[in-house]
C-alpha atoms as a PDB file:
ATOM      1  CA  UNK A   1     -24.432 -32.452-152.111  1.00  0.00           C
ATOM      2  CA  UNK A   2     -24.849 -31.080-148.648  1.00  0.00           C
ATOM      3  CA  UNK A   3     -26.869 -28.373-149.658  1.00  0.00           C
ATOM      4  CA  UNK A   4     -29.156 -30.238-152.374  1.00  0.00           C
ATOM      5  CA  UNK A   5     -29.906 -32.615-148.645  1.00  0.00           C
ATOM      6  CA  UNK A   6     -30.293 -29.693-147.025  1.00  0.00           C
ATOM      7  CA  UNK A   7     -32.771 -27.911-149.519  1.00  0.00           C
ATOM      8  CA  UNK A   8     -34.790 -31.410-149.853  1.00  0.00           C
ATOM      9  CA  UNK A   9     -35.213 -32.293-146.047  1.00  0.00           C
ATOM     10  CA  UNK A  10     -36.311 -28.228-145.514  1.00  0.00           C
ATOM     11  CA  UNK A  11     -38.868 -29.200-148.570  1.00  0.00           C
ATOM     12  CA  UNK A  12     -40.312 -32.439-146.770  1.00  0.00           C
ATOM     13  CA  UNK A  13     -40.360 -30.412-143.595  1.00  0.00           C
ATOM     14  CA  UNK A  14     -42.301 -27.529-144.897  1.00  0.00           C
ATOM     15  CA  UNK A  15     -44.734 -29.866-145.782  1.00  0.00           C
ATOM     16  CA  UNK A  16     -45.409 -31.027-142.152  1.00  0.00           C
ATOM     17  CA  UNK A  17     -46.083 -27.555-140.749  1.00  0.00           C
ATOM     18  CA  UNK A  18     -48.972 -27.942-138.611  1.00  0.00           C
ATOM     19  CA  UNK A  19     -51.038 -25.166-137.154  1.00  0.00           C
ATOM     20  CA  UNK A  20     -50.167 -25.024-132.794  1.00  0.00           C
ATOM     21  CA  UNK A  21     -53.642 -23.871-132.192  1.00  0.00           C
ATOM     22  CA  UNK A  22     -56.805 -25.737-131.258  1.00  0.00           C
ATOM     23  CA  UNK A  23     -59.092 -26.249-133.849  1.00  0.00           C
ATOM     24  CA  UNK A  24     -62.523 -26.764-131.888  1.00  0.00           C
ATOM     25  CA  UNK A  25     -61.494 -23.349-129.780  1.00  0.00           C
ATOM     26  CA  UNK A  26     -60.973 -21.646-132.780  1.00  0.00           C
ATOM     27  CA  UNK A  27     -64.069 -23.067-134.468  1.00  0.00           C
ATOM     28  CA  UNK A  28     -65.868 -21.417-131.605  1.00  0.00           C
ATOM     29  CA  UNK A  29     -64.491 -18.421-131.369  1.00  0.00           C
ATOM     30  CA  UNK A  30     -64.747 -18.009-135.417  1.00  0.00           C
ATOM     31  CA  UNK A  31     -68.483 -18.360-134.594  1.00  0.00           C
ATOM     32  CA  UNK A  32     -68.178 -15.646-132.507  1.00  0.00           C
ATOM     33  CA  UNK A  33     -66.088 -13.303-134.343  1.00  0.00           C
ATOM     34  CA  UNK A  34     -65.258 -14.243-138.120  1.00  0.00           C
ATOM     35  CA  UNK A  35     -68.754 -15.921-139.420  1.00  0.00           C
ATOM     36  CA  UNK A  36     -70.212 -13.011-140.215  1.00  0.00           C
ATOM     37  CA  UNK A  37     -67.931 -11.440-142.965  1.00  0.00           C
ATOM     38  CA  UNK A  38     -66.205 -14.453-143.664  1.00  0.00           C
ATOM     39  CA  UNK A  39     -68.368 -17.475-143.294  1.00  0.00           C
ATOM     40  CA  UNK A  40     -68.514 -19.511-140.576  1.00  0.00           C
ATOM     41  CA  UNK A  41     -65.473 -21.965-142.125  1.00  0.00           C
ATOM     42  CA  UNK A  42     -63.815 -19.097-143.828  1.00  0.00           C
ATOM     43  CA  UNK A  43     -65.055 -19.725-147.520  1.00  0.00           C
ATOM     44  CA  UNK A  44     -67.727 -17.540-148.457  1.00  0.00           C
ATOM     45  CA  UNK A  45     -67.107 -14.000-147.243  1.00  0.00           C
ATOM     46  CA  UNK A  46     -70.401 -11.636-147.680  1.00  0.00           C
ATOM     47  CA  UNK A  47     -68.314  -9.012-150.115  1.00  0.00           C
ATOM     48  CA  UNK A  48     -65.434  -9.299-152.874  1.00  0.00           C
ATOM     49  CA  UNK A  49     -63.131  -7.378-150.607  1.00  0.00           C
ATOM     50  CA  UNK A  50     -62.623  -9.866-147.676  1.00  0.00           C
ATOM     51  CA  UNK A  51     -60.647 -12.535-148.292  1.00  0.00           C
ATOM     52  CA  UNK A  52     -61.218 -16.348-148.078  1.00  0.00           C
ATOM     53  CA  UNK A  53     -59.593 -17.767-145.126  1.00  0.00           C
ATOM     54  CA  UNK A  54     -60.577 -21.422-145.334  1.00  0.00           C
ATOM     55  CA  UNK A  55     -57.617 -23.765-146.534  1.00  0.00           C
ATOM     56  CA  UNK A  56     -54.723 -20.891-145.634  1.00  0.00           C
ATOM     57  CA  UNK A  57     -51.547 -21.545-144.450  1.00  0.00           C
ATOM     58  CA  UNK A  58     -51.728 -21.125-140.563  1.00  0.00           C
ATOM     59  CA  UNK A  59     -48.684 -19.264-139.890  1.00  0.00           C
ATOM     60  CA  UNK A  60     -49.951 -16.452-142.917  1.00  0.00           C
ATOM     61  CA  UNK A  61     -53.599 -16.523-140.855  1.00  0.00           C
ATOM     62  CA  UNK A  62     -51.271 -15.644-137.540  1.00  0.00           C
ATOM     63  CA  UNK A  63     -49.324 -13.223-139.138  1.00  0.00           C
ATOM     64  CA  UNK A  64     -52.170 -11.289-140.566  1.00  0.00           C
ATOM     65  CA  UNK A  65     -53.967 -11.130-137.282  1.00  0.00           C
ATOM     66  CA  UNK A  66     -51.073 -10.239-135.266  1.00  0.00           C
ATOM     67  CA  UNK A  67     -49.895  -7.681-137.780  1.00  0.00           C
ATOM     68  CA  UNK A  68     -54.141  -5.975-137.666  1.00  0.00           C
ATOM     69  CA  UNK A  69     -53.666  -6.576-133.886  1.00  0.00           C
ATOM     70  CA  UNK A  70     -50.644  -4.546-133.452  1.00  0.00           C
ATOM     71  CA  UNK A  71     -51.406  -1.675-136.658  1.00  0.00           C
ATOM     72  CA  UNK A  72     -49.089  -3.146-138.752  1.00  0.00           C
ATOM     73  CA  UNK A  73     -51.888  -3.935-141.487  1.00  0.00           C
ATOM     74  CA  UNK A  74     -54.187  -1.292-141.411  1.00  0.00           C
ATOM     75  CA  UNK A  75     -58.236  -2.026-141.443  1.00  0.00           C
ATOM     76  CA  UNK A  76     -60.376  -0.541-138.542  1.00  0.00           C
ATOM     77  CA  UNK A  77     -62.850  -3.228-138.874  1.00  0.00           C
ATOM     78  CA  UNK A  78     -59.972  -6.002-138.471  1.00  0.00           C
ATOM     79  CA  UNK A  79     -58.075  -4.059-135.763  1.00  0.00           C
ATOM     80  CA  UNK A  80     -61.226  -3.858-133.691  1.00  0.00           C
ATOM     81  CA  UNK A  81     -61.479  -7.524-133.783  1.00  0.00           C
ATOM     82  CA  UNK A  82     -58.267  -8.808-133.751  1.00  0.00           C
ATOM     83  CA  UNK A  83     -57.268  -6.046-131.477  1.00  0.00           C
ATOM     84  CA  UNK A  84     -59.802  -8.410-128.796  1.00  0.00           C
ATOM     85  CA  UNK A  85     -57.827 -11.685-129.438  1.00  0.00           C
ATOM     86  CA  UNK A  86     -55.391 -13.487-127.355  1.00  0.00           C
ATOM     87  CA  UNK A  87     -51.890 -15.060-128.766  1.00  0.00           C
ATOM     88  CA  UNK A  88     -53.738 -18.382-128.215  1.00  0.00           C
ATOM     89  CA  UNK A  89     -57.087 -17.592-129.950  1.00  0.00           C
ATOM     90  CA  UNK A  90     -55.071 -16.082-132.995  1.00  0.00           C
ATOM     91  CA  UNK A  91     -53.687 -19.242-132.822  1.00  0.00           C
ATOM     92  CA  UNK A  92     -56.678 -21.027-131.961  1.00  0.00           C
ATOM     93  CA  UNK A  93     -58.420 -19.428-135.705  1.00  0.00           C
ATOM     94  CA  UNK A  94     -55.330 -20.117-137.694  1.00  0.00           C
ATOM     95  CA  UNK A  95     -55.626 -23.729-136.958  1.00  0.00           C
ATOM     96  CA  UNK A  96     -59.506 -23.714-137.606  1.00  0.00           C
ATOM     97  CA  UNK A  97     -59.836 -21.887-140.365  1.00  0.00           C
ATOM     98  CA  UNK A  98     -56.093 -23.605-142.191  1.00  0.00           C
ATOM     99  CA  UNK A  99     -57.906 -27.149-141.617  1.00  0.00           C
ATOM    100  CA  UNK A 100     -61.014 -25.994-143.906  1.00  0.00           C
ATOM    101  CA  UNK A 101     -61.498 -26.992-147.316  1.00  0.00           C
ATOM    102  CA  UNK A 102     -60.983 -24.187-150.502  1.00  0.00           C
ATOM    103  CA  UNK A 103     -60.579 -23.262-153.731  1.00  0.00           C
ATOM    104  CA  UNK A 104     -57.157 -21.582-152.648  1.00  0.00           C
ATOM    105  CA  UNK A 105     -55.014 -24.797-153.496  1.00  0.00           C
ATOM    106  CA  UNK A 106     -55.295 -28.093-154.168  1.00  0.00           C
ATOM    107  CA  UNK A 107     -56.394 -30.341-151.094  1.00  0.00           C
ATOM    108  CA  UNK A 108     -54.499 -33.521-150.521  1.00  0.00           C
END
């Protein structure tokens, strides 16, 4: 029974994530940095090979720019970029471009 609690209340809480960036900032800095493969809200990138970011989970959209950041993920192009960004612009993008609309999953 405990666990069945346990594995419903992680459930509910999962759903509840919420991005710690700022949105606006990372709106901005998008502008700056993202628009131009990816769209300026992350849903129409300019080639098949670059990924949609709008409507991501935040925490994947940190990983992934951490990981180019520090090598982990290997792209030039990426590492160049994300290579330039603080913890709290990472951050900043994740909760911009997770708070766009998509064709990724259904929007509540």
């Amino acid at each position: 029974m405990k666990t069945a609690l346990f594995a419903a209340f992680a459930v509910l809480l999962a759903g509840t994530v919420h991005a710690k960036g700022n949105a606006e900032n990372g709106k901005a800095k998008a502008a700056q940095v993202c628009a131009a493969c990816h769209g300026a809200d992350g849903a129409k990138p300019i080639a098949p090979d670059q990924p949609i970011l709008a409507g991501q989970y935040p925490d994947y959209l940190v990983k992934a720019l951490s990981d180019y950041k520090s090598g982990k993920r290997s792209n030039p192009i990426m590492k160049a970029f994300a290579g330039q960004l603080s913890k709290q612009e990472i951050e900043d993008l994740a909760a911009w471009f997770s708070s766009q609309k998509s064709d990724l999953h259904f929007q509540r």
